[in-house]
N, C-alpha and C. Protein backbone atom coordinates (compact mmCIF):
# COMPACT_ATOMS: atom_id res chain seq x y z
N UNK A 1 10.36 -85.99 45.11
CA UNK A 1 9.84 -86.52 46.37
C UNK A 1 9.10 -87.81 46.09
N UNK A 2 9.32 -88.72 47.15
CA UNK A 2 8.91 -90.09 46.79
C UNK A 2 7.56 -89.78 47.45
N UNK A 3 6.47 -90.60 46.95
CA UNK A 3 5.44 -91.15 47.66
C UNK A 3 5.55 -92.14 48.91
N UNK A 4 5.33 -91.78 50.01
CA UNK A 4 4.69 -93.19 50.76
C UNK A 4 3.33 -93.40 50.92
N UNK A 5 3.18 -94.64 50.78
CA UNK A 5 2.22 -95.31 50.87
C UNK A 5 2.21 -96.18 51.68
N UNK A 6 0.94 -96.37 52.18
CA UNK A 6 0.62 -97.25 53.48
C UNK A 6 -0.63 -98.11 53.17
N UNK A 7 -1.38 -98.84 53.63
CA UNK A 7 -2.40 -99.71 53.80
C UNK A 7 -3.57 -99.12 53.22
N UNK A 8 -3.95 -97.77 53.89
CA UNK A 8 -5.05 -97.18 53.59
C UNK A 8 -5.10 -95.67 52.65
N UNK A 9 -3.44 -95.06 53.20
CA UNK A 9 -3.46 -93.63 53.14
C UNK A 9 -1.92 -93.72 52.35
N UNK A 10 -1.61 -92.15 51.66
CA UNK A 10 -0.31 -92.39 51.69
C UNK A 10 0.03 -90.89 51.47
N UNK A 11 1.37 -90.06 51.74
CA UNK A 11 2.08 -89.08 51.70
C UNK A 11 2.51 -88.30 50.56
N UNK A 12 2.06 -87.25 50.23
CA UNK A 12 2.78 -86.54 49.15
C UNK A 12 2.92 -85.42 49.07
N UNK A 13 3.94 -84.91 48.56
CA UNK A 13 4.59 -83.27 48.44
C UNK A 13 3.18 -82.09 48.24
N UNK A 14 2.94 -81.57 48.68
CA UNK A 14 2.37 -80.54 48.02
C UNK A 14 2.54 -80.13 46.73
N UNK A 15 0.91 -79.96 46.40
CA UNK A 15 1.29 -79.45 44.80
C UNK A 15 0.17 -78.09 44.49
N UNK A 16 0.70 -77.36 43.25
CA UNK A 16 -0.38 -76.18 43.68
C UNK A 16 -1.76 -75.91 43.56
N UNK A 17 -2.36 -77.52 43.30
CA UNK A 17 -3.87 -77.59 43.17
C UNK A 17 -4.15 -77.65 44.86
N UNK A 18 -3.13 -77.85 45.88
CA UNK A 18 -3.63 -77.72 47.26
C UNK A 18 -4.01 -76.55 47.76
N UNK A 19 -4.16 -75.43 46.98
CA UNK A 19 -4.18 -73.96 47.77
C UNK A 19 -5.18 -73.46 48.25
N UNK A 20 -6.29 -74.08 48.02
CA UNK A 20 -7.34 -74.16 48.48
C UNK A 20 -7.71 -74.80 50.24
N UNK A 21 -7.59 -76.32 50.00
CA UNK A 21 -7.25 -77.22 51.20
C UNK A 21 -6.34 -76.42 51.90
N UNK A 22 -5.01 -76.02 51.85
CA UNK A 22 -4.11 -75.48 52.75
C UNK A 22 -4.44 -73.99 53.25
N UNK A 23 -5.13 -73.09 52.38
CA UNK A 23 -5.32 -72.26 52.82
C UNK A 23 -7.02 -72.38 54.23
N UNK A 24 -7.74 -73.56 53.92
CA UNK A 24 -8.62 -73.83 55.09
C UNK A 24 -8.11 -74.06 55.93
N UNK A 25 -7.26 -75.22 55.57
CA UNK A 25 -6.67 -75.66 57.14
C UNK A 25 -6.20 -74.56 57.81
N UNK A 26 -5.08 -73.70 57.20
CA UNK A 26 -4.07 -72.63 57.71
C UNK A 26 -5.56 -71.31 58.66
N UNK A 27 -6.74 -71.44 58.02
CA UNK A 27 -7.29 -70.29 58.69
C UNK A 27 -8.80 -71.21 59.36
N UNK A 28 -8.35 -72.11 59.67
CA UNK A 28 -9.90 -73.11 60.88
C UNK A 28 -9.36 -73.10 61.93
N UNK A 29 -9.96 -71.87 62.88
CA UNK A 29 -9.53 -71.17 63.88
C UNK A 29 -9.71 -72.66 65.15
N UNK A 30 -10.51 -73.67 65.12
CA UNK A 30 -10.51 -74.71 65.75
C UNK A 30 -9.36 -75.19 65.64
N UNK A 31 -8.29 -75.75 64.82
CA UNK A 31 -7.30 -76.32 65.09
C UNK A 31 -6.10 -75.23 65.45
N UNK A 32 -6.03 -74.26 65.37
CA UNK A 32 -5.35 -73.01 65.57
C UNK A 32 -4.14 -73.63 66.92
N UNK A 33 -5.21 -73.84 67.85
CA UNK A 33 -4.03 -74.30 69.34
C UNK A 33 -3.44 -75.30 69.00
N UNK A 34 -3.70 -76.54 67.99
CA UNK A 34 -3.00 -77.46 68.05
C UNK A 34 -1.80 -77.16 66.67
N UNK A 35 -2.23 -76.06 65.94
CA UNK A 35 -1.19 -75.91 64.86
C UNK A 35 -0.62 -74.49 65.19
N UNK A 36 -0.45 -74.08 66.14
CA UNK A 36 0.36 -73.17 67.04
C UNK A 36 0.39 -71.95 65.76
N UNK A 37 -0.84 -71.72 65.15
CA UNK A 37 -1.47 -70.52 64.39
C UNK A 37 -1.86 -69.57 65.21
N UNK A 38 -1.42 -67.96 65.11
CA UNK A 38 -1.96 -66.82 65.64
C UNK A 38 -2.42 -66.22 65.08
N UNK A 39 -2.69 -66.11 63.89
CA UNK A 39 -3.37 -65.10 62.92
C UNK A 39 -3.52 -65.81 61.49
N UNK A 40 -5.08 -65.03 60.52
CA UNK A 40 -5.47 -65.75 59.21
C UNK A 40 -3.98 -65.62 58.18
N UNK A 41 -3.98 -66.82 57.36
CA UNK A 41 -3.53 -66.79 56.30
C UNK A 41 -4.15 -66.21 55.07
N UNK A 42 -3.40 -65.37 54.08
CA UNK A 42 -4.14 -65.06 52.80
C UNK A 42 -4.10 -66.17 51.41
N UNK A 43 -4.74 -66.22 50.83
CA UNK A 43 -4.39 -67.17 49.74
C UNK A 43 -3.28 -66.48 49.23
N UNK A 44 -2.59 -65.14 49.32
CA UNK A 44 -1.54 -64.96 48.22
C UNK A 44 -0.26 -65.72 49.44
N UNK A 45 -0.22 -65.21 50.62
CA UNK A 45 0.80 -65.99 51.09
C UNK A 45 1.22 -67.91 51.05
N UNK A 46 -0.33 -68.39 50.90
CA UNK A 46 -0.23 -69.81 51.01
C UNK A 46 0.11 -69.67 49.66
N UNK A 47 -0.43 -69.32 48.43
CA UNK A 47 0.28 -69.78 46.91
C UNK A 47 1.62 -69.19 46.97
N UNK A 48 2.34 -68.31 47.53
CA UNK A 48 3.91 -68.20 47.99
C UNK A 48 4.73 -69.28 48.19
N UNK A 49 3.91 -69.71 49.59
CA UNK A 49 4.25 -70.77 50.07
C UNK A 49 4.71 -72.18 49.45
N UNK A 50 3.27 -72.73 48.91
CA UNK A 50 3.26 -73.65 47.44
C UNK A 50 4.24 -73.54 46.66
N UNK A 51 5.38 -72.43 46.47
CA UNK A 51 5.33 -72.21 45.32
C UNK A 51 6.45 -72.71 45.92
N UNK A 52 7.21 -72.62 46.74
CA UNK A 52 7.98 -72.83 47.72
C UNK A 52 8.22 -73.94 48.05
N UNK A 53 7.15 -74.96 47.90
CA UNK A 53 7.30 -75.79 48.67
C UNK A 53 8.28 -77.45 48.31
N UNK A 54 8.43 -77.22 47.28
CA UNK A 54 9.75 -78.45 46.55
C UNK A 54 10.65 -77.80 47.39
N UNK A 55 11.36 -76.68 47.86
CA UNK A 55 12.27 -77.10 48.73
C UNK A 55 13.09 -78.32 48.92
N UNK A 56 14.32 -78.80 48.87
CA UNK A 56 15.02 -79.32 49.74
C UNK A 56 14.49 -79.58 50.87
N UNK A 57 14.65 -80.37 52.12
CA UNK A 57 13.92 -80.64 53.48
C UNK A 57 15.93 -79.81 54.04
N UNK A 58 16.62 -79.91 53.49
CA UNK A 58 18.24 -79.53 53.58
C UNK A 58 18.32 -78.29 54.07
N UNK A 59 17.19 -77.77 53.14
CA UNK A 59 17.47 -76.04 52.63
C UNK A 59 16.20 -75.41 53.32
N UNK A 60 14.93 -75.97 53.35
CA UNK A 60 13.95 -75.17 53.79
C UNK A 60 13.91 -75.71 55.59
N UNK A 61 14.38 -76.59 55.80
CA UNK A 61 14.59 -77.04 57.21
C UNK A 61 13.33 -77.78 58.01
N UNK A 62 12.54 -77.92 56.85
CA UNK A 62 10.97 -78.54 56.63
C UNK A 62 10.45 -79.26 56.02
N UNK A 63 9.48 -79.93 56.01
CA UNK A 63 8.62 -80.65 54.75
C UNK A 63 7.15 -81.32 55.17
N UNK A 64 6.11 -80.47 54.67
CA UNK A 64 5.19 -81.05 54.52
C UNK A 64 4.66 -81.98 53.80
N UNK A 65 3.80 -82.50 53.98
CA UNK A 65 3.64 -83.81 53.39
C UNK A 65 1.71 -83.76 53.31
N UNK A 66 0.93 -83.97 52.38
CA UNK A 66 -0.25 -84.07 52.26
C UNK A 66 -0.94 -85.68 52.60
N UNK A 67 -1.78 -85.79 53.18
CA UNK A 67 -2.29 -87.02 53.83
C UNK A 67 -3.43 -87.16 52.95
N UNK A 68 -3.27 -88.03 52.29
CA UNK A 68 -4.61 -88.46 51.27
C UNK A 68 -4.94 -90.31 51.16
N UNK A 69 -5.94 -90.20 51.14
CA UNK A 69 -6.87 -92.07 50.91
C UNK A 69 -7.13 -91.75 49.64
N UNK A 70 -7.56 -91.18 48.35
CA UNK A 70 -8.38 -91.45 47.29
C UNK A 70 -7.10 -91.64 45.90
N UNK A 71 -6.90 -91.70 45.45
CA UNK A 71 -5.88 -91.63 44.48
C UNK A 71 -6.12 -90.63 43.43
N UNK A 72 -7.28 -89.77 43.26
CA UNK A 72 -7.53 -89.26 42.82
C UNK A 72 -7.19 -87.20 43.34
N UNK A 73 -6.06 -87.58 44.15
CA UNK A 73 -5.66 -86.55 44.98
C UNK A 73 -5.76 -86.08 46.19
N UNK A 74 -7.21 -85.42 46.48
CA UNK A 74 -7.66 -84.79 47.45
C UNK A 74 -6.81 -85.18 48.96
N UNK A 75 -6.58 -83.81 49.53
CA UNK A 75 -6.01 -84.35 50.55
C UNK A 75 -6.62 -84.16 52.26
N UNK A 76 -6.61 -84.71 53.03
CA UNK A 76 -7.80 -84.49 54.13
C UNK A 76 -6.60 -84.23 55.65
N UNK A 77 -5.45 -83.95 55.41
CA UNK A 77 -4.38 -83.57 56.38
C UNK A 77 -3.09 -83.37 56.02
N UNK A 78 -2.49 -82.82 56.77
CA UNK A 78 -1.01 -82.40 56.64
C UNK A 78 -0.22 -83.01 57.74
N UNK A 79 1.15 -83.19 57.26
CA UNK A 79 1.85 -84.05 58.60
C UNK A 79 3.45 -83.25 58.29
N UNK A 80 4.21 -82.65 59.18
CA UNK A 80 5.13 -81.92 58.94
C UNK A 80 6.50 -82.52 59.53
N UNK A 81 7.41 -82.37 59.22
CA UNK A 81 8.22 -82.09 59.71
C UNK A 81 9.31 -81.04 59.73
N UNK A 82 9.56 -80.25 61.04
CA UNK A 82 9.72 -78.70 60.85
C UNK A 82 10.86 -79.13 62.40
N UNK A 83 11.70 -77.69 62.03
CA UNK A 83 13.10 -77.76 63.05
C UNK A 83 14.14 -78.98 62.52
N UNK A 84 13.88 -78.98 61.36
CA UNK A 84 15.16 -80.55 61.12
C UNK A 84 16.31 -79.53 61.16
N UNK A 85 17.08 -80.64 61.74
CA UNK A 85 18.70 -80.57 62.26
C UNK A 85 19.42 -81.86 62.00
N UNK A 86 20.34 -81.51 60.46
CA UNK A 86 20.62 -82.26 60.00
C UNK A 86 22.13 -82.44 60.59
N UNK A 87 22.89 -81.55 61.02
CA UNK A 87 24.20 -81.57 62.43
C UNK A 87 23.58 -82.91 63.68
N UNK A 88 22.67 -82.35 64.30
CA UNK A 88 22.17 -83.60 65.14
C UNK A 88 20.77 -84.37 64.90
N UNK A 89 20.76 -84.28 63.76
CA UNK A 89 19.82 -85.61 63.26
C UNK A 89 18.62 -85.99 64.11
N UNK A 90 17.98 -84.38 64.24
CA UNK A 90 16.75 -84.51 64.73
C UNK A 90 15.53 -83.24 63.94
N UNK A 91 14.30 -83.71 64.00
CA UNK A 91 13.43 -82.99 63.81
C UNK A 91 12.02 -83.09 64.68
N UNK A 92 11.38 -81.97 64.56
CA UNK A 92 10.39 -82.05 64.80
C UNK A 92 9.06 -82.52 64.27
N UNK A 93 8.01 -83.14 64.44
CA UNK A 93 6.39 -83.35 64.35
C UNK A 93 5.70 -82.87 64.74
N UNK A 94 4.51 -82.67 63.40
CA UNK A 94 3.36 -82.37 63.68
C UNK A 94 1.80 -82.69 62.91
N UNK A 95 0.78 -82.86 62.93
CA UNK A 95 0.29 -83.50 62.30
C UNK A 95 -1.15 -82.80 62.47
N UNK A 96 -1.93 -82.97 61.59
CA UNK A 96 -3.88 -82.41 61.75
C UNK A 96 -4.88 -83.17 60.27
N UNK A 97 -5.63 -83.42 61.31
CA UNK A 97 -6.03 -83.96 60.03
C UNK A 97 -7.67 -83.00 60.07
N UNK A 98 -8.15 -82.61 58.58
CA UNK A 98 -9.22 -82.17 58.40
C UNK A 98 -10.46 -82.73 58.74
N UNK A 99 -11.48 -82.21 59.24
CA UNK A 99 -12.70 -82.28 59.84
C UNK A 99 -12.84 -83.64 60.74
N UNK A 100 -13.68 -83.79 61.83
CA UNK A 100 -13.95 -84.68 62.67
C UNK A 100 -14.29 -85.79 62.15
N UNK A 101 -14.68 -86.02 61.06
CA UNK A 101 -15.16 -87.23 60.37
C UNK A 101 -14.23 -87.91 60.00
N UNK A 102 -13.01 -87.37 59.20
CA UNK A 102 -12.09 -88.15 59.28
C UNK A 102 -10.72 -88.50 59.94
N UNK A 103 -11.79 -87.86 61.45
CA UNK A 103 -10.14 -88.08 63.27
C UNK A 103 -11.33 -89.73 63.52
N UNK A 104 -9.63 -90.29 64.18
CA UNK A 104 -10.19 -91.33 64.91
C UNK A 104 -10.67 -92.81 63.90
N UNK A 105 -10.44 -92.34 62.72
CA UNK A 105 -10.31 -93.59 61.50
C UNK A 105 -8.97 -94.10 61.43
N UNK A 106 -7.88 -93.77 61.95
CA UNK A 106 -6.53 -94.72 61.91
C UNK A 106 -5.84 -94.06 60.80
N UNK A 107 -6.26 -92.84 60.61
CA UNK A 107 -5.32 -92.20 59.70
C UNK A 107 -4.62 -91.58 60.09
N UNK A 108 -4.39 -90.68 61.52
CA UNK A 108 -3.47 -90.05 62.09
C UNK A 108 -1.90 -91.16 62.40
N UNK A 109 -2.35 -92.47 62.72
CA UNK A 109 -1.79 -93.39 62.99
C UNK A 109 -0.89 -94.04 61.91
N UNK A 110 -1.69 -94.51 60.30
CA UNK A 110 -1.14 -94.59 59.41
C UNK A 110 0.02 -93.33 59.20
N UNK A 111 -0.12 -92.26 58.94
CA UNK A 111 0.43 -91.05 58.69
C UNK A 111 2.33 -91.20 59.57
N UNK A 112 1.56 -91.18 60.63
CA UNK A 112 2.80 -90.72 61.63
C UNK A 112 3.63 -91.94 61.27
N UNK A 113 3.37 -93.63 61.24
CA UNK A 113 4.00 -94.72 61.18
C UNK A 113 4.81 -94.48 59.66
N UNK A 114 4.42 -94.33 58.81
CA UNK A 114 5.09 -94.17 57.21
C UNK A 114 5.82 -92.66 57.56
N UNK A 115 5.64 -91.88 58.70
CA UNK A 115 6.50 -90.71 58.40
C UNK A 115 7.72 -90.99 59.58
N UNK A 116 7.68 -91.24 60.27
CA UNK A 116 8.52 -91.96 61.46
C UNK A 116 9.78 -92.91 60.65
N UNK A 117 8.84 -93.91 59.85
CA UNK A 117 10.15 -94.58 58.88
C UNK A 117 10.67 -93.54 58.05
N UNK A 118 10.10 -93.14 57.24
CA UNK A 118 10.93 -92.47 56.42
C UNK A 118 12.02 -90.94 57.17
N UNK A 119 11.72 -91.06 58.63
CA UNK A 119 12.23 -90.07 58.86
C UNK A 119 13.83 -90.72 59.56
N UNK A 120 13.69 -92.25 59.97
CA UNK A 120 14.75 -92.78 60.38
C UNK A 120 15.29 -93.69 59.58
N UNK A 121 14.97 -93.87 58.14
CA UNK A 121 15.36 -94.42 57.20
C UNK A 121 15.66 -94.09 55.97
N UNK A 122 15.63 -92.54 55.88
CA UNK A 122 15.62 -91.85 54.24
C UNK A 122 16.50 -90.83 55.16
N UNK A 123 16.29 -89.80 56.19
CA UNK A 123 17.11 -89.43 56.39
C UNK A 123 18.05 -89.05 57.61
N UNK A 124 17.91 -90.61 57.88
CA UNK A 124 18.96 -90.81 58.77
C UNK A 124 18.90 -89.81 60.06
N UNK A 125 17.69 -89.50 60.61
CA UNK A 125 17.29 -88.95 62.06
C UNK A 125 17.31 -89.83 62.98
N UNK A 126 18.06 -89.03 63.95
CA UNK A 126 18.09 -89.74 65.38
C UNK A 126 17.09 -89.87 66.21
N UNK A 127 16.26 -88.69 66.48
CA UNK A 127 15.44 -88.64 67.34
C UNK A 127 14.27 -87.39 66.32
N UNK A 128 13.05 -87.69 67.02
CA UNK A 128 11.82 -86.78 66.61
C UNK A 128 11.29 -86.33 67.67
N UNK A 129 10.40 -85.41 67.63
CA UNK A 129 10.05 -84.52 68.61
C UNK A 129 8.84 -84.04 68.21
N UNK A 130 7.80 -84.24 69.47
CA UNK A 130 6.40 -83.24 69.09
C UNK A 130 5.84 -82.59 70.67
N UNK A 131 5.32 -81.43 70.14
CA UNK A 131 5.16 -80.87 71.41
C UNK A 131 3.46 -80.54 71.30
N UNK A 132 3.16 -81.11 72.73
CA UNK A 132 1.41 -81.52 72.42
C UNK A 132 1.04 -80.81 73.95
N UNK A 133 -0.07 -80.09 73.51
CA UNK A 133 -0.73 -79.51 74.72
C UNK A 133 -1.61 -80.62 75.62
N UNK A 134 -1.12 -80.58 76.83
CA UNK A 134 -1.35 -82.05 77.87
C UNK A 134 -2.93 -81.94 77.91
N UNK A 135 -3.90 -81.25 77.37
CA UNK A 135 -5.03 -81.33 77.25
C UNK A 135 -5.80 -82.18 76.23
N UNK A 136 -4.81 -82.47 75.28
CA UNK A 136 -4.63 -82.72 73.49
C UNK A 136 -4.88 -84.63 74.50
N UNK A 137 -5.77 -84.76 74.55
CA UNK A 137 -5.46 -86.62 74.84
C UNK A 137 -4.90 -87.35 73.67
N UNK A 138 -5.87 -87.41 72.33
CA UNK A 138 -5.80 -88.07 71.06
C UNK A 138 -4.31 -87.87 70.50
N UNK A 139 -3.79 -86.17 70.34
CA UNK A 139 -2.75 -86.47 69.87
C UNK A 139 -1.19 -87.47 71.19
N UNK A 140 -1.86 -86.69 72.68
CA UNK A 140 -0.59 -87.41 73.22
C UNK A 140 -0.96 -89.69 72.68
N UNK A 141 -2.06 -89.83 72.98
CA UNK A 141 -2.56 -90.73 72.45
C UNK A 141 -1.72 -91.73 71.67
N UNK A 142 -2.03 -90.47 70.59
CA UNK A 142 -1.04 -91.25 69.07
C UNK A 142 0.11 -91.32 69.26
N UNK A 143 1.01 -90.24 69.42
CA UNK A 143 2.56 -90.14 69.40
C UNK A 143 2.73 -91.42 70.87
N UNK A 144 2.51 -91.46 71.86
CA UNK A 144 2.76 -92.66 72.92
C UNK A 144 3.13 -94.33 72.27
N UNK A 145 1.33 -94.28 71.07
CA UNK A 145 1.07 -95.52 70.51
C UNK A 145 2.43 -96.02 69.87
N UNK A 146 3.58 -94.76 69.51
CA UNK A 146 4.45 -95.01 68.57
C UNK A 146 5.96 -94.65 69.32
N UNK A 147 5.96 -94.57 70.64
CA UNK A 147 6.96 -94.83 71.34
C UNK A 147 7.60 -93.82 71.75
N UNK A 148 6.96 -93.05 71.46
CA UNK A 148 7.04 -91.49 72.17
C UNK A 148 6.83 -91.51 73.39
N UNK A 149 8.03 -90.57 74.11
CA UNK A 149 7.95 -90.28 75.78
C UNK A 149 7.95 -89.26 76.06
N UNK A 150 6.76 -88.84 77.17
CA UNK A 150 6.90 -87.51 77.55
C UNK A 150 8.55 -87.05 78.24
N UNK A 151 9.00 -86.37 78.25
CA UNK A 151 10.73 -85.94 78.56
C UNK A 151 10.59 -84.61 79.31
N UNK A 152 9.38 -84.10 79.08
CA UNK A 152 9.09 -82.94 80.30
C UNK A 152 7.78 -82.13 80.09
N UNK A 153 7.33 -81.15 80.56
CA UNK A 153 6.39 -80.26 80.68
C UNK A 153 6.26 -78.64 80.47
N UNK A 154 5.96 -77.92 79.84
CA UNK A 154 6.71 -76.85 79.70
C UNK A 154 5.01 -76.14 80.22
N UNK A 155 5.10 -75.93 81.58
CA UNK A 155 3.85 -75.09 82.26
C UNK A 155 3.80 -73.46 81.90
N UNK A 156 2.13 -73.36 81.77
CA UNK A 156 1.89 -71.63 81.30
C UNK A 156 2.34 -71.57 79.99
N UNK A 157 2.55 -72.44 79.01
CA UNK A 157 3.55 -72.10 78.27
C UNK A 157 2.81 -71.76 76.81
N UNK A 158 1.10 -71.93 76.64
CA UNK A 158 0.89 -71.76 75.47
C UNK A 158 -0.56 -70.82 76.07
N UNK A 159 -0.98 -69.56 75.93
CA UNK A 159 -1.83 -68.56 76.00
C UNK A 159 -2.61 -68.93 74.87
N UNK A 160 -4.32 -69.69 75.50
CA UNK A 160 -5.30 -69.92 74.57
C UNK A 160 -6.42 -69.14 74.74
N UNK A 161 -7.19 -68.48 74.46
CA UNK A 161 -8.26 -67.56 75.09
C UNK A 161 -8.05 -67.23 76.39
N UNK A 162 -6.71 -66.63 76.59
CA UNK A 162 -6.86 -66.08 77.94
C UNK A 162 -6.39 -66.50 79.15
N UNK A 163 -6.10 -67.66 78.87
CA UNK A 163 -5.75 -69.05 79.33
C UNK A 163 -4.51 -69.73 79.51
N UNK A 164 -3.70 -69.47 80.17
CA UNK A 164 -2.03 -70.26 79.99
C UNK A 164 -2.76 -72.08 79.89
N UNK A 165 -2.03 -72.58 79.14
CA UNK A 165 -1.76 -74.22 79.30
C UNK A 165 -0.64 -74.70 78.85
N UNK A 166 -0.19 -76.07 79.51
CA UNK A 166 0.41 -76.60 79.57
C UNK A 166 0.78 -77.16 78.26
N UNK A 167 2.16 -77.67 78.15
CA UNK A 167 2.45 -78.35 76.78
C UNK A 167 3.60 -79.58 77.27
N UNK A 168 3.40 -80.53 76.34
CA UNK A 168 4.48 -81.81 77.10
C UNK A 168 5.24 -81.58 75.52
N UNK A 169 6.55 -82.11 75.79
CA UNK A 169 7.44 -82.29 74.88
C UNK A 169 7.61 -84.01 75.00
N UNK A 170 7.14 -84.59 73.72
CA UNK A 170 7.49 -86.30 73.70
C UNK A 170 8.23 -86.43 72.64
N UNK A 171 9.36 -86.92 72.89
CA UNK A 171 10.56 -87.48 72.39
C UNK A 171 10.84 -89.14 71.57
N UNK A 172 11.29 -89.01 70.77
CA UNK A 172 11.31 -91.41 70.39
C UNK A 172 12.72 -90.71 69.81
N UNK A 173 13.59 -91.71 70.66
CA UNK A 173 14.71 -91.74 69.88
C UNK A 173 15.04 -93.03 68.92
N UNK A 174 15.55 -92.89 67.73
CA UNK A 174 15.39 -94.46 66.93
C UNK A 174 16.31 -95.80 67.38
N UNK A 175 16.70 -95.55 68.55
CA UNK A 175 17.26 -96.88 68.99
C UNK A 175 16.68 -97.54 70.02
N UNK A 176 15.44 -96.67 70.25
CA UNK A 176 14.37 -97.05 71.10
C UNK A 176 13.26 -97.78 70.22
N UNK A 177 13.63 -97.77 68.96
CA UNK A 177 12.38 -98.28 68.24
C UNK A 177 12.53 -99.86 67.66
């Protein structure tokens, strides 16, 4: 797996010194609605996972990607792409970045822009897809900034404390870009 790199931040495979980081993220019941999590992860399933995770993007139909600034590793988000359909040359997005301190620094933005290319230039995807709860401003926000269109609404459709809400499906196809 190649590195991307960007200006500030840059992308890399998971490796199994992340099991720690991934297993927080996977159980911080705050991002839970936006990472469409219903229940804790154990560290033995996330080091499974890890172990797992070189995958093919071919074969596992996925690929995470670790969001890091320091070069010294550490990683402060994950950015996915999950549902690839390599028949019609589309996948899905998704993205979180760890703690409030580092949302709203231009790293969600860096992230998605270096994963967007490499997703219509390494492997040849037509279209991407993320599905964001219409409450979510920041993320509809970001994905818009990058030419994403809402394409519909899927009402009642995500049960949060009790709560039906709404979810938009935004679409960029790459000949729109």
């Amino acid at each position: 797996m190649i590195t991307l790199k960007g200006d500030n931040i840059y992308l890399r495979a998971l490796e199994p010194n992340d099991l720690e980081f991934v297993y927080a993220m996977e159980n911080d019941q705050s991002i839970w609605e936006v990472s469409n999590t219903q229940t804790p992860y154990s560290r033995f399933l996330v080091k499974q996972y890890l172990e797992n995770a070189h995958q093919d993007i071919y074969e596992a139909k996925q690929l995470r990607l670790a969001i890091c600034q320091d070069e010294d590793f550490p990683a402060i988000g994950l950015i996915d792409l999950f549902d690839f359909d390599p028949k019609n040359n589309r996948a899905g997005v998704g993205i979180v970045i760890q703690g409030n301190e580092n949302r709203n620094q231009n790293i969600g933005s860096e992230a998605l822009q270096l994963l967007i290319k490499y997703s219509f230039h390494h492997l040849n995807v037509h279209q991407l897809y993320a599905n964001i709860g219409t409450e979510n401003k920041a993320s509809m926000a970001l994905f818009t900034k990058f030419g994403f269109q809402i394409i519909g609404t899927k009402k009642d459709w995500n049960l949060v404390n009790g709560v039906y809400k709404d979810e938009a499906i935004f679409q960029l196809i790459s000949k729109n870009i």
